[in-house]
C-alpha atoms as a PDB file:
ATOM      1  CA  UNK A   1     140.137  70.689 -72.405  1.00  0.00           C
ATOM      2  CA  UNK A   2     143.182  68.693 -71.997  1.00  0.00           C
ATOM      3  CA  UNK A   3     146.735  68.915 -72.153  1.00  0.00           C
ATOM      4  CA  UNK A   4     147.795  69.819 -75.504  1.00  0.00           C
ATOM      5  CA  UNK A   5     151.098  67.641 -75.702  1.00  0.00           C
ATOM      6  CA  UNK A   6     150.128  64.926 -78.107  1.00  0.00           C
ATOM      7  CA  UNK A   7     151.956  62.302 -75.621  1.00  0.00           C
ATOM      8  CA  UNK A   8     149.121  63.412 -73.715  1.00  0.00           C
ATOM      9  CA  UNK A   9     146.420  63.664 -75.455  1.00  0.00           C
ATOM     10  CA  UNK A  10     146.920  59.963 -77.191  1.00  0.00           C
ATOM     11  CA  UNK A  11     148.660  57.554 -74.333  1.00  0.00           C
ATOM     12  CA  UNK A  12     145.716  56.001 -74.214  1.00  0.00           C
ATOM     13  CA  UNK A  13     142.019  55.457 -76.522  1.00  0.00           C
ATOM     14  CA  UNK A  14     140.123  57.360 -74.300  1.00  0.00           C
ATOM     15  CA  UNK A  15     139.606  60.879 -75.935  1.00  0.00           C
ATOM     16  CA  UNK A  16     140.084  59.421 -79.508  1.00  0.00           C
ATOM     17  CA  UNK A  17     137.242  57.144 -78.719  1.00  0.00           C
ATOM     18  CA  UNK A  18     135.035  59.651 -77.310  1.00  0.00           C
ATOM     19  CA  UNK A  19     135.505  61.829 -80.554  1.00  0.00           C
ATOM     20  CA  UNK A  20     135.245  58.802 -82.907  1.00  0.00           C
ATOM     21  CA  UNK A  21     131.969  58.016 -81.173  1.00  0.00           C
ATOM     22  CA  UNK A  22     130.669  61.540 -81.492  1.00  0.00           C
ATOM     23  CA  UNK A  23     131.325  62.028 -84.646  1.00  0.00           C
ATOM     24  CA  UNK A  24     129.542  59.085 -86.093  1.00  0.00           C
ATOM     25  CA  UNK A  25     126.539  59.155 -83.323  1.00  0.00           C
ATOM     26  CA  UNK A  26     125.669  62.805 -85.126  1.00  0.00           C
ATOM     27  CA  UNK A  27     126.715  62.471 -88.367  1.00  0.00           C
ATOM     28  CA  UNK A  28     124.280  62.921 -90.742  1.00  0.00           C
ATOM     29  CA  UNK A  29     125.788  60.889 -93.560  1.00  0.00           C
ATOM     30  CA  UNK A  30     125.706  57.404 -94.640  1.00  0.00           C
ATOM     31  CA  UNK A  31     128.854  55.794 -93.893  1.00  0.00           C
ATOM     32  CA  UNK A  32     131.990  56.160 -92.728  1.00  0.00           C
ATOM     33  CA  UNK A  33     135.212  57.835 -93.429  1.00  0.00           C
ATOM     34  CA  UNK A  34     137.369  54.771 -92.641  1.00  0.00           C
ATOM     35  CA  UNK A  35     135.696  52.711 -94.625  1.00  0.00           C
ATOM     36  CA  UNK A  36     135.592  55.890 -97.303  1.00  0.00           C
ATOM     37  CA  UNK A  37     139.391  55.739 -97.245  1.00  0.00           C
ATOM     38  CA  UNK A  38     140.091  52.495 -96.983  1.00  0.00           C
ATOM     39  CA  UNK A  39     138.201  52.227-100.637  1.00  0.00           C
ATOM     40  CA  UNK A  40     141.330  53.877-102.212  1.00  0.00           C
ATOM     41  CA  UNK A  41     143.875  52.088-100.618  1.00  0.00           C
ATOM     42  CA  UNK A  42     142.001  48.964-101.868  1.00  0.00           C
ATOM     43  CA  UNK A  43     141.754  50.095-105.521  1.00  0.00           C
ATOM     44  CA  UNK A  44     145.402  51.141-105.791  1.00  0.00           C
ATOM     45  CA  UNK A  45     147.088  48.509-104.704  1.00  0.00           C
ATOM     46  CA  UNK A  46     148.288  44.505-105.976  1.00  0.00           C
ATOM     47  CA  UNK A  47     146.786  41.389-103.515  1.00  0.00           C
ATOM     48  CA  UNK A  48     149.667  41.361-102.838  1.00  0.00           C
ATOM     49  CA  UNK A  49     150.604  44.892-100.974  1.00  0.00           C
ATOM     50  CA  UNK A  50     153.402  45.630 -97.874  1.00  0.00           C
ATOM     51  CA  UNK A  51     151.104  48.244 -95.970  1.00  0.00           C
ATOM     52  CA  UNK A  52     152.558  50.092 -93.062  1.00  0.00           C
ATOM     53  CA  UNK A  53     150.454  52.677 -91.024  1.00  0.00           C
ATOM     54  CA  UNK A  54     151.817  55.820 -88.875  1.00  0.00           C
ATOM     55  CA  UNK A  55     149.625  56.632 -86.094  1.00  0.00           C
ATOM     56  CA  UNK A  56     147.493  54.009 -86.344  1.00  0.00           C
ATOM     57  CA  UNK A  57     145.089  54.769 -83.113  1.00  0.00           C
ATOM     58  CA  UNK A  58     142.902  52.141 -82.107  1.00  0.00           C
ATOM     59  CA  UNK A  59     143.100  50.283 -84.934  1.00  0.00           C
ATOM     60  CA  UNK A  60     139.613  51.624 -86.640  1.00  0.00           C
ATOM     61  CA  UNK A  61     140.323  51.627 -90.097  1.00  0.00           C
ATOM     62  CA  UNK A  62     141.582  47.735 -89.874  1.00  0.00           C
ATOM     63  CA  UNK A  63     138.847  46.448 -87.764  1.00  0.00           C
ATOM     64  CA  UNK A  64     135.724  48.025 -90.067  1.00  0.00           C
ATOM     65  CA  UNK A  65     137.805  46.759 -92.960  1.00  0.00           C
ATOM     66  CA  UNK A  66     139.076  43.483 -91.945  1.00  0.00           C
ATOM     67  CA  UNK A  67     136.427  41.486 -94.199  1.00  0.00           C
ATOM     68  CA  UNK A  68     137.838  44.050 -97.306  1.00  0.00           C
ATOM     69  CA  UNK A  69     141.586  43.630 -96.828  1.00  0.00           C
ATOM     70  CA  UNK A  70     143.227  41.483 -99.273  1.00  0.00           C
ATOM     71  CA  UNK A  71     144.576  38.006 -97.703  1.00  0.00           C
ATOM     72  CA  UNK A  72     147.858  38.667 -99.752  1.00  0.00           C
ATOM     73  CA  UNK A  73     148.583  41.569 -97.633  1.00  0.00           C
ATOM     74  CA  UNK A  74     150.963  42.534 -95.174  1.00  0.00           C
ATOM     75  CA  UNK A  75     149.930  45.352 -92.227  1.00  0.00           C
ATOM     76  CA  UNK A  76     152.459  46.607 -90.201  1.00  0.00           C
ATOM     77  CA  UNK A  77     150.710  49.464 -87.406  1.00  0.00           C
ATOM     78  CA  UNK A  78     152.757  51.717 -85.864  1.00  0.00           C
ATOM     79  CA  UNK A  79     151.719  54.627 -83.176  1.00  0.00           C
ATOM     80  CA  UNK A  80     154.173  57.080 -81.399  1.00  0.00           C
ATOM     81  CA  UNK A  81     152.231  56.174 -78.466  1.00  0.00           C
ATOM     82  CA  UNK A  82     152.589  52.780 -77.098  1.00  0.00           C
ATOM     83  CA  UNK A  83     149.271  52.907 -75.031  1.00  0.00           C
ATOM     84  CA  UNK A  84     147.894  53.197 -78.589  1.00  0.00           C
ATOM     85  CA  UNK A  85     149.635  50.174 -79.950  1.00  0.00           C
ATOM     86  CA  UNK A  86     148.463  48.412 -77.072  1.00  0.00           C
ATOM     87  CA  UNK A  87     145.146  49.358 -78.142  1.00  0.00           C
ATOM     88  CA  UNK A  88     144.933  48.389 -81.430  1.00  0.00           C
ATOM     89  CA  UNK A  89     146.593  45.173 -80.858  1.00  0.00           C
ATOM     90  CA  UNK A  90     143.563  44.521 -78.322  1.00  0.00           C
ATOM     91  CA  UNK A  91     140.846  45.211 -80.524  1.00  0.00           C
ATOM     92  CA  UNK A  92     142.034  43.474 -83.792  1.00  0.00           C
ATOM     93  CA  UNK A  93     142.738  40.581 -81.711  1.00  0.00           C
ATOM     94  CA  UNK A  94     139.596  39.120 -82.590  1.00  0.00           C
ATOM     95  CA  UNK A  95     140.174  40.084 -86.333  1.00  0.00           C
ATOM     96  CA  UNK A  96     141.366  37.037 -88.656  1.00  0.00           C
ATOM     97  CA  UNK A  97     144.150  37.983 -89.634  1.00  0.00           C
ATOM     98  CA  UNK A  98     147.732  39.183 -88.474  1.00  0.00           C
ATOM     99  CA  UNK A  99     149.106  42.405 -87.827  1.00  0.00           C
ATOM    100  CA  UNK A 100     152.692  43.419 -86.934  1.00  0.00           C
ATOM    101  CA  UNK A 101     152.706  46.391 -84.597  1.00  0.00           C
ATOM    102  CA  UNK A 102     155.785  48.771 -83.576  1.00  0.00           C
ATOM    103  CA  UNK A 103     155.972  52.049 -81.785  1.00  0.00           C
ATOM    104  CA  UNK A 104     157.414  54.424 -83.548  1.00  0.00           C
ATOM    105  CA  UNK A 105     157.003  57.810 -84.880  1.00  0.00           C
ATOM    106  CA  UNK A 106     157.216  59.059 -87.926  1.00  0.00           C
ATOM    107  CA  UNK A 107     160.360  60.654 -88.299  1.00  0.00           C
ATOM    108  CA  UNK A 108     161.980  57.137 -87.660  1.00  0.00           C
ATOM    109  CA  UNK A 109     160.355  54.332 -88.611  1.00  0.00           C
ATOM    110  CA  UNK A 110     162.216  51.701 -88.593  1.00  0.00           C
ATOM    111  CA  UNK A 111     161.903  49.276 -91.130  1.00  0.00           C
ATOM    112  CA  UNK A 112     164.136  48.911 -94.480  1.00  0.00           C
ATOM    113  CA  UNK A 113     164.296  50.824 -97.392  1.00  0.00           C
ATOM    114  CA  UNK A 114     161.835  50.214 -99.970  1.00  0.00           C
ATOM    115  CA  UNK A 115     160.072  48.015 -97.593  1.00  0.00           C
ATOM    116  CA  UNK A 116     156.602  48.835 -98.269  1.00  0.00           C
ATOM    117  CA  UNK A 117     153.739  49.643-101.411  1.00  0.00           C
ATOM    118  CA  UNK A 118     151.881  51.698 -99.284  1.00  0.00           C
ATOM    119  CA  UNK A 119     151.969  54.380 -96.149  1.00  0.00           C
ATOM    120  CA  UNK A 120     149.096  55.547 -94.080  1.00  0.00           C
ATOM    121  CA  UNK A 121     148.504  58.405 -92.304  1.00  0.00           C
ATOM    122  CA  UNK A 122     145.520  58.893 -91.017  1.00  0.00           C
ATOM    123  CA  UNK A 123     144.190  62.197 -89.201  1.00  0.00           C
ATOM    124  CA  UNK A 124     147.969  62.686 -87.541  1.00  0.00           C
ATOM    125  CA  UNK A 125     150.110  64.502 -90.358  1.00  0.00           C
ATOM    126  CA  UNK A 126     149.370  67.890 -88.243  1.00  0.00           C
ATOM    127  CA  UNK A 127     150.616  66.573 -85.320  1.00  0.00           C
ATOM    128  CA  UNK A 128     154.062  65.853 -86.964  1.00  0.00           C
ATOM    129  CA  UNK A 129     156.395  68.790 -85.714  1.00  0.00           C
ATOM    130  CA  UNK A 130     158.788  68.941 -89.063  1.00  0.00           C
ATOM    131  CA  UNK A 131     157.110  67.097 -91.520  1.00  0.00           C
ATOM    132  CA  UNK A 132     159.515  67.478 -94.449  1.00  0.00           C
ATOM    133  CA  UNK A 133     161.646  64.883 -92.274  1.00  0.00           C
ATOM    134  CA  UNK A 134     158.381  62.668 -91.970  1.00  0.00           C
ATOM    135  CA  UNK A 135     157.996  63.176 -95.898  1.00  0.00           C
ATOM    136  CA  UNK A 136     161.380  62.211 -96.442  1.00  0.00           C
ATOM    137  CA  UNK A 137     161.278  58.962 -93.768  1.00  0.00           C
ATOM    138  CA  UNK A 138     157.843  57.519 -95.937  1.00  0.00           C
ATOM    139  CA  UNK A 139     159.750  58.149 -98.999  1.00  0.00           C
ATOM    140  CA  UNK A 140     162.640  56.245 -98.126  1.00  0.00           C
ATOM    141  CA  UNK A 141     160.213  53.077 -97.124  1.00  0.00           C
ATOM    142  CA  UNK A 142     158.126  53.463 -99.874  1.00  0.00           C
ATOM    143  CA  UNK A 143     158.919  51.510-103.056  1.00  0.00           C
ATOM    144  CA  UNK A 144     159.046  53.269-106.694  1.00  0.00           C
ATOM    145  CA  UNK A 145     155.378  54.456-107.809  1.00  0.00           C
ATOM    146  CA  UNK A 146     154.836  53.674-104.300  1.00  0.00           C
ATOM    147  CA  UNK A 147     151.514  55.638-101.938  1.00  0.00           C
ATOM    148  CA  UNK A 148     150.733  57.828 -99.423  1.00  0.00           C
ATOM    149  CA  UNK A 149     147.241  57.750 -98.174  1.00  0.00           C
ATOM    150  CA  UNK A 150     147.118  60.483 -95.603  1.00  0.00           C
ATOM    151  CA  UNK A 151     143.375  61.936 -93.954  1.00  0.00           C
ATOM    152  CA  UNK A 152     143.155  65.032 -92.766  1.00  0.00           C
ATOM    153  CA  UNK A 153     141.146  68.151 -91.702  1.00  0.00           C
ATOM    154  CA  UNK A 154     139.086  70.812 -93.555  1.00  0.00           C
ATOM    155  CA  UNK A 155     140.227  74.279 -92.244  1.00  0.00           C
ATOM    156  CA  UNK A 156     136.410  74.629 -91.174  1.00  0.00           C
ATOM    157  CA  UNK A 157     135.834  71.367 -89.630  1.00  0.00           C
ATOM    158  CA  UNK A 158     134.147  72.454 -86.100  1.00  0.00           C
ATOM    159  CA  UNK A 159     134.223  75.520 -86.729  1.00  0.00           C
ATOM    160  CA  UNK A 160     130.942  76.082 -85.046  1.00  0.00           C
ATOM    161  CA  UNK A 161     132.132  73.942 -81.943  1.00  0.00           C
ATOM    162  CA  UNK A 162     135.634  76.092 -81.402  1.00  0.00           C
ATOM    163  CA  UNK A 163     132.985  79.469 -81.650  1.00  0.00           C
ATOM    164  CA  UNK A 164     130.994  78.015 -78.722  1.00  0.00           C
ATOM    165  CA  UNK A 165     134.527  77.308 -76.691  1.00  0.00           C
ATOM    166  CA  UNK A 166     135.064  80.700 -76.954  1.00  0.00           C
ATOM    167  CA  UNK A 167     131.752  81.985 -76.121  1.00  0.00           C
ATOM    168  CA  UNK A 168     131.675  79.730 -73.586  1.00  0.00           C
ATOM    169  CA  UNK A 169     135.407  80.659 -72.072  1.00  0.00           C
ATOM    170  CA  UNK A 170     135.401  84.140 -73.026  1.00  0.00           C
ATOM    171  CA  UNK A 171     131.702  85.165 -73.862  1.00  0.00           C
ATOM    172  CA  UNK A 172     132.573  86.403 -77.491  1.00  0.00           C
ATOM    173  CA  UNK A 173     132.327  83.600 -79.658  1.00  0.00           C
ATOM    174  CA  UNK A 174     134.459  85.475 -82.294  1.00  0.00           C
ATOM    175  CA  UNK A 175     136.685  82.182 -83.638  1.00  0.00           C
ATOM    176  CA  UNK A 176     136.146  80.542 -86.554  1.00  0.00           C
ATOM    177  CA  UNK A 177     138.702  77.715 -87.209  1.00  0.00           C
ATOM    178  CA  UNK A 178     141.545  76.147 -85.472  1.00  0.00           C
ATOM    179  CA  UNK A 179     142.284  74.313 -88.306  1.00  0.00           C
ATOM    180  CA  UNK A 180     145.843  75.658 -89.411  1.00  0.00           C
ATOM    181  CA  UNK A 181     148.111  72.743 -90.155  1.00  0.00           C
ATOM    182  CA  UNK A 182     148.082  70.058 -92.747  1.00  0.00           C
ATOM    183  CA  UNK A 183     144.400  70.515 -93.856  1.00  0.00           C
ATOM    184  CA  UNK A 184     142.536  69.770 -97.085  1.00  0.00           C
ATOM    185  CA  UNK A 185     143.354  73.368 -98.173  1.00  0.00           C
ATOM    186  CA  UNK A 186     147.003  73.633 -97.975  1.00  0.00           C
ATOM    187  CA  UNK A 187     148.742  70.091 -97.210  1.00  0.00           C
ATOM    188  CA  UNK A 188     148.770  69.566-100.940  1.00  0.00           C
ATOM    189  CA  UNK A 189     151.322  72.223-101.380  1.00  0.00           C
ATOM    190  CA  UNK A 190     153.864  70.110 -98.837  1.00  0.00           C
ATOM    191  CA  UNK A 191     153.198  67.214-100.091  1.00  0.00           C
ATOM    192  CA  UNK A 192     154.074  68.484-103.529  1.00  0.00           C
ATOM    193  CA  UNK A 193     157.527  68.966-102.749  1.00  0.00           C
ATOM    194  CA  UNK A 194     158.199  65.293-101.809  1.00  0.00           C
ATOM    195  CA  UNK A 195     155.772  63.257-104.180  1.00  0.00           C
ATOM    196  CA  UNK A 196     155.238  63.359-108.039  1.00  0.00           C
ATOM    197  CA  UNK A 197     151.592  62.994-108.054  1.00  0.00           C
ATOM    198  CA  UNK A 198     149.262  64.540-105.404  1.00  0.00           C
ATOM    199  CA  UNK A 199     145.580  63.794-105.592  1.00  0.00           C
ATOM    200  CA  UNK A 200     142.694  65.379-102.820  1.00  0.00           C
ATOM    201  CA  UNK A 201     139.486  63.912-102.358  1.00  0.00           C
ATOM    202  CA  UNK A 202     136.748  65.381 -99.722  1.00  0.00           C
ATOM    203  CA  UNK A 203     134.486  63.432 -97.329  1.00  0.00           C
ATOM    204  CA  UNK A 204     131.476  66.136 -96.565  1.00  0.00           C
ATOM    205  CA  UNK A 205     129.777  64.711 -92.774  1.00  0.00           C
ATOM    206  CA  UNK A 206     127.743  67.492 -91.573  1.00  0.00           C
ATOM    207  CA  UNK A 207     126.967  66.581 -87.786  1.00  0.00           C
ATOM    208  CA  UNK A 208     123.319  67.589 -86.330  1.00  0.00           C
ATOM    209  CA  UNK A 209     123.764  67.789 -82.578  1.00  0.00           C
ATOM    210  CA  UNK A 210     121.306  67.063 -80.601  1.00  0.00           C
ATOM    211  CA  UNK A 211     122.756  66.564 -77.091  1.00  0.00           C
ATOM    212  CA  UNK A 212     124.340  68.989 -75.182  1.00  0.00           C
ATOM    213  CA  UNK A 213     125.861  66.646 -72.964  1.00  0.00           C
ATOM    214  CA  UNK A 214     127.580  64.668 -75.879  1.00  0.00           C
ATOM    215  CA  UNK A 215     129.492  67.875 -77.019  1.00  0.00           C
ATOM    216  CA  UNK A 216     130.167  68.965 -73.510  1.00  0.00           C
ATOM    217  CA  UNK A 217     132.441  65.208 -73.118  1.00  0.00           C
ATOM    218  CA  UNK A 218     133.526  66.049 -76.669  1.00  0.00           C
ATOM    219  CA  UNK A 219     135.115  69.675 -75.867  1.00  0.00           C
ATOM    220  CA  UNK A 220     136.635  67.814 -72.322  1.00  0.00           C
ATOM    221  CA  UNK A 221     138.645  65.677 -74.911  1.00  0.00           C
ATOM    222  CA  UNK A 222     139.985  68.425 -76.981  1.00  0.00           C
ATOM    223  CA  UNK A 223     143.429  69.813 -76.533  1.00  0.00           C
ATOM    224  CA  UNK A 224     144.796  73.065 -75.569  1.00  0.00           C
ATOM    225  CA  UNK A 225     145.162  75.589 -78.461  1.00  0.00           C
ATOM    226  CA  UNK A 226     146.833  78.799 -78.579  1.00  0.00           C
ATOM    227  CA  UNK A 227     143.841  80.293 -81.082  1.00  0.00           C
ATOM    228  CA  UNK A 228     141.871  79.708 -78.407  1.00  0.00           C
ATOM    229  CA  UNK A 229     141.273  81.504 -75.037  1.00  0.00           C
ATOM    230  CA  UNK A 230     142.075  79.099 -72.517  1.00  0.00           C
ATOM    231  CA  UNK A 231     139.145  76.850 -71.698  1.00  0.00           C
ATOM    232  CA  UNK A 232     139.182  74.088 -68.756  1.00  0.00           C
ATOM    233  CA  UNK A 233     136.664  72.306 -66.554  1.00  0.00           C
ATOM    234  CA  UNK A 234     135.591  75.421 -64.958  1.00  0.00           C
ATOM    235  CA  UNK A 235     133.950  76.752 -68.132  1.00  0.00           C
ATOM    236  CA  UNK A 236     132.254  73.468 -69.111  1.00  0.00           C
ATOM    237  CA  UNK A 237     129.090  74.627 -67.396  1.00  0.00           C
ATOM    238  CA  UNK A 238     129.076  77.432 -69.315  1.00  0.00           C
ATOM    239  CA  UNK A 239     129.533  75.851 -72.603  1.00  0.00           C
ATOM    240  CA  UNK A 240     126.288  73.416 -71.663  1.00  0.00           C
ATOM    241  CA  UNK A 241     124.494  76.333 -71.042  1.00  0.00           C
ATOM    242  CA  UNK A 242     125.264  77.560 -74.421  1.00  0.00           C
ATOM    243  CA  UNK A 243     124.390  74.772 -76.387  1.00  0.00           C
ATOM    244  CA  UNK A 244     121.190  74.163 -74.146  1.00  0.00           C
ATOM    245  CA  UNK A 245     119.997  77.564 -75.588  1.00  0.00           C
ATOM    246  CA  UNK A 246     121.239  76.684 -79.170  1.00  0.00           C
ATOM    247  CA  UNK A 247     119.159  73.385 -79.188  1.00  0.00           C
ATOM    248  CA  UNK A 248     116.069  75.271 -77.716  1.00  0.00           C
ATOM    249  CA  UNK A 249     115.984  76.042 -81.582  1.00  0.00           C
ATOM    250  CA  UNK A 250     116.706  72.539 -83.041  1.00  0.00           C
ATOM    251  CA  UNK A 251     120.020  70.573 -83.472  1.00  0.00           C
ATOM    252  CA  UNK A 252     122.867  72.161 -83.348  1.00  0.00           C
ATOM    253  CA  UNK A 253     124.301  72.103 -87.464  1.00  0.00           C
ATOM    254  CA  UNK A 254     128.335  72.178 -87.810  1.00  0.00           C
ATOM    255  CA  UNK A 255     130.728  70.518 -90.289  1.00  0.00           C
ATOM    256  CA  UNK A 256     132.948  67.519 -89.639  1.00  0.00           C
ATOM    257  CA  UNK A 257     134.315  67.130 -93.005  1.00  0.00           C
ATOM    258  CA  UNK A 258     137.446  65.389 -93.685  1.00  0.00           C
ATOM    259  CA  UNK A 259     139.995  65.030 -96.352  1.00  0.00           C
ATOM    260  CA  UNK A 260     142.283  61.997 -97.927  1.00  0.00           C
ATOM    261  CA  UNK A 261     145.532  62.946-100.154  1.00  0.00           C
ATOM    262  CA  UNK A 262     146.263  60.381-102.388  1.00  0.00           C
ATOM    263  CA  UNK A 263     150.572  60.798-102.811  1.00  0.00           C
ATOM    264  CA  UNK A 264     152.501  58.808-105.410  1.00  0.00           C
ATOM    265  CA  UNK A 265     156.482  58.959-105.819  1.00  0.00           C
END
């Protein structure tokens, strides 16, 4: 696992690719949860729409999208990580259209007040140390009746994953979740306090694993957790071994579901 400091973990694409590309090599559903998303944002908003995005990673959601994104719009991506920026900016560069970029985080983003229709937050709201500030910073950009489009975790998204990690580093097994902060379940109640109108929605991807060296590069990617015994490179054989006995009886079956909150003013 690697260092848990989200500077860390995102100064460059690296582990977000390798979790993106998991995800979606074992997923067992048609389609995916960008392009899930981005179906609200589209809906909700004028041809005309100011979008900004916080965290915006590699850029996912506006590449797979490009050829469904309004020509009226305006995209402004931001990351807290400028190796992150710099991604994104190389791999929409092909994309026909323009994008501002900025780094910035999301307890000071700096553009105007009122500046923009819509804010997204994809997969990053738990990462946000104090996110009433955060909260506060999107509604001070946002415009009246303006959104929030914000994806997120279910509390027992890889659940069966974390369980091996701990088998693996401790030879128990015995955790469930590491899902704690901003998930499906309870980030509702915090947004509640900043926006009028708070809708969930739930995108169910159960993953079928069939490759134990896939999930053993997935757990290298994963950050440090304190819910979880400590786990490096040293146990990684160990965790192969594990899921080379689990796969002795077929694919390995664990939930990957995600969430969207869909936050008016």
């Amino acid at each position: 696992m690697t260092d848990d400091r989200p500077v860390e973990q995102y100064a460059n694409e690296s582990n977000l690719s390798t979790r993106g590309s998991f995800n979606q090599r074992f997923s067992t559903r048609e389609g995916h949860p960008h392009d899930w998303a981005f179906g609200f944002v589209r809906d909700a908003l004028p041809g005309d729409a100011d979008v900004l995005e916080l965290g915006c990673g590699t850029g996912s959601i506006w590449r797979r999208n490009a050829d469904r994104t309004p020509p009226g719009w305006t995209a402004t991506l931001t990351d807290f990580s400028q190796g992150m920026v710099q991604a994104a900016r190389g791999n929409l560069a092909g994309v026909d259209r323009t994008f501002d970029y900025a780094t910035a985080a999301a307890a000071a983003i700096p553009v105007r007040d009122g500046a923009a229709d819509a804010v997204l937050a994809n997969m990053m709201l738990y990462h946000v140390p104090d996110r009433d500030v955060a909260f506060r910073e999107i509604n001070r950009i946002l415009r009246p009746d303006g959104y929030l489009f914000a994806m997120t975790v279910t509390r027992d998204s890889k659940a069966t994953l974390y369980g091996m990690l701990d088998e693996a580093a401790t030879g128990e097994g015995s955790v469930e979740s590491l899902n704690r902060e901003f998930t499906l379940s309870d980030g509702g109640a915090e947004l509640r306090e900043h926006f009028d109108s708070v809708e969930s929605h739930r995108f169910e991807s159960p993953l079928s694993v069939t490759d134990a060296d896939a999930l053993v590069e997935y757990a290298r990617t994963l950050p440090d957790h304190p819910r979880l015994a400590p786990f490096d490179e040293s146990d990684l054989p160990a965790l192969r071994r594990i899921a080379q006995r689990r796969l002795e009886d077929g694919p390995i079956r664990m939930r990957s579901d995600l969430g969207l909150f869909v936050a008016r003013r």
